[in-house]
Protein backbone atom coordinates (compact mmCIF):
# COMPACT_ATOMS: atom_id res chain seq x y z
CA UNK A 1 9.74 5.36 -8.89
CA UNK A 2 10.22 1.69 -8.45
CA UNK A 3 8.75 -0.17 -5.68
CA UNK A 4 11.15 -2.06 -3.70
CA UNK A 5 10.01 -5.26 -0.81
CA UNK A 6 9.93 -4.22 2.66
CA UNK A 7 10.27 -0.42 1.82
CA UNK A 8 7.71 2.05 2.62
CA UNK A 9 6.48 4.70 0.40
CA UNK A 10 3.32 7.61 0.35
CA UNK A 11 0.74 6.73 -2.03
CA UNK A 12 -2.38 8.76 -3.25
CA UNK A 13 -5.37 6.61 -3.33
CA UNK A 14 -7.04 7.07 -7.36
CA UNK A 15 -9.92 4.47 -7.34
CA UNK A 16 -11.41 2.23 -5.13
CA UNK A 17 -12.51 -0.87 -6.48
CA UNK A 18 -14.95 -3.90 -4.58
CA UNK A 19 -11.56 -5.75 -3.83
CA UNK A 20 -9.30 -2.97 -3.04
CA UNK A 21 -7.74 0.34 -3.70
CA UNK A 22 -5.31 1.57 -6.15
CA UNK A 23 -2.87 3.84 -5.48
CA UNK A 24 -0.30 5.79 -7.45
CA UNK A 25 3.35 7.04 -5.88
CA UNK A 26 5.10 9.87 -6.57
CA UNK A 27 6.17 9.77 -10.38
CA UNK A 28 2.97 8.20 -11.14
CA UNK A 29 3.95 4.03 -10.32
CA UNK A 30 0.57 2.07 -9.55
CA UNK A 31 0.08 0.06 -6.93
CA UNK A 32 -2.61 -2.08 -5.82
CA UNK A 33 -3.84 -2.20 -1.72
CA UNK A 34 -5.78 -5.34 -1.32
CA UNK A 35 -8.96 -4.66 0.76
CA UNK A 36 -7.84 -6.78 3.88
CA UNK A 37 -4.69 -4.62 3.97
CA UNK A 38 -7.02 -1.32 3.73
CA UNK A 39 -7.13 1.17 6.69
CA UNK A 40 -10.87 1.30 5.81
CA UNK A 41 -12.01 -2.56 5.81
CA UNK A 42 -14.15 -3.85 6.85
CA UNK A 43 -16.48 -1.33 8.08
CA UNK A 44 -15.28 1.94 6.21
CA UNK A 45 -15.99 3.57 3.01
CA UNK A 46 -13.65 3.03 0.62
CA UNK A 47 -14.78 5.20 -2.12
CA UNK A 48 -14.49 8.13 0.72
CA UNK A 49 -10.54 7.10 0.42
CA UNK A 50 -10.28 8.58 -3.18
CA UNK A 51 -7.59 11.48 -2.82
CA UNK A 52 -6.09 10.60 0.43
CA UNK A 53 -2.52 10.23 0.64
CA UNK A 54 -1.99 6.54 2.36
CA UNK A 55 1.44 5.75 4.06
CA UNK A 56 2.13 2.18 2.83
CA UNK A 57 4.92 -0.49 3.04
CA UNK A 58 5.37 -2.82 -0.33
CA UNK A 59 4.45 -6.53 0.38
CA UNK A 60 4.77 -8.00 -3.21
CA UNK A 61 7.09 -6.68 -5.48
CA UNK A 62 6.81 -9.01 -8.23
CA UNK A 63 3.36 -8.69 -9.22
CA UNK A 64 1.88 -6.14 -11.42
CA UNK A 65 0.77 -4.09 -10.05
CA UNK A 66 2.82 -4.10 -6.62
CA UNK A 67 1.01 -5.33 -3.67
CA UNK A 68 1.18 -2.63 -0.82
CA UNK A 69 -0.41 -2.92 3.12
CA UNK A 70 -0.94 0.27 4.71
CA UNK A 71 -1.38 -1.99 8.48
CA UNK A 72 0.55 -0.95 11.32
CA UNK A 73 1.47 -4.51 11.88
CA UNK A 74 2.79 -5.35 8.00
CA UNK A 75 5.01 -1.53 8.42
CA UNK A 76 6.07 -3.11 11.33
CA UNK A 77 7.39 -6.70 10.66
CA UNK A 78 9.17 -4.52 7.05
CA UNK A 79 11.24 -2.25 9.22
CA UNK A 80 12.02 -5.30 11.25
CA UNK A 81 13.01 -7.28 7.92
CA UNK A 82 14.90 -3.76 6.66
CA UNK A 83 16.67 -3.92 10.64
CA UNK A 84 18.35 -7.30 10.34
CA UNK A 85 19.40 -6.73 6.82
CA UNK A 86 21.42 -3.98 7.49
């Protein structure tokens, strides 16, 4: 799978880290959630995240490993980026 900006995708979380989680899509392409674009920051566990399949939109698709936000907000403004594109 390759990531693409502004798309969404379902990700399975594998490891959480102190500054965020990483995640794996379908076909096994890593991905990295920073922790301020975690459903579970500030105030949840993120280790309890481990397994959980995460719907997440790609923010960065230049770095290495992607940069994904799983926010309501950051799926929202995407879909409105994705809208006026087409």
């Amino acid at each position: 799978m390759i990531y693409v900006l502004h798309h969404e995708v379902d990700v399975t979380v594998v490891a959480a880290r102190p500054w965020g989680l990483e995640v794996e899509a379908e076909g096994g392409a890593r991905g990295f959630v920073d922790n301020t674009k975690s459903p579970a920051w500030p105030s949840g566990d993120q280790q309890a995240l481990v397994g959980t399949v995460l719907h997440a939109v790609v923010i960065d698709d230049r770095r290495n490993p992607v940069r994904l936000s799983t926010l309501d907000t950051d799926v929202q403004i995407a879909r409105d980026k994705r809208n006026r594109s087409s």
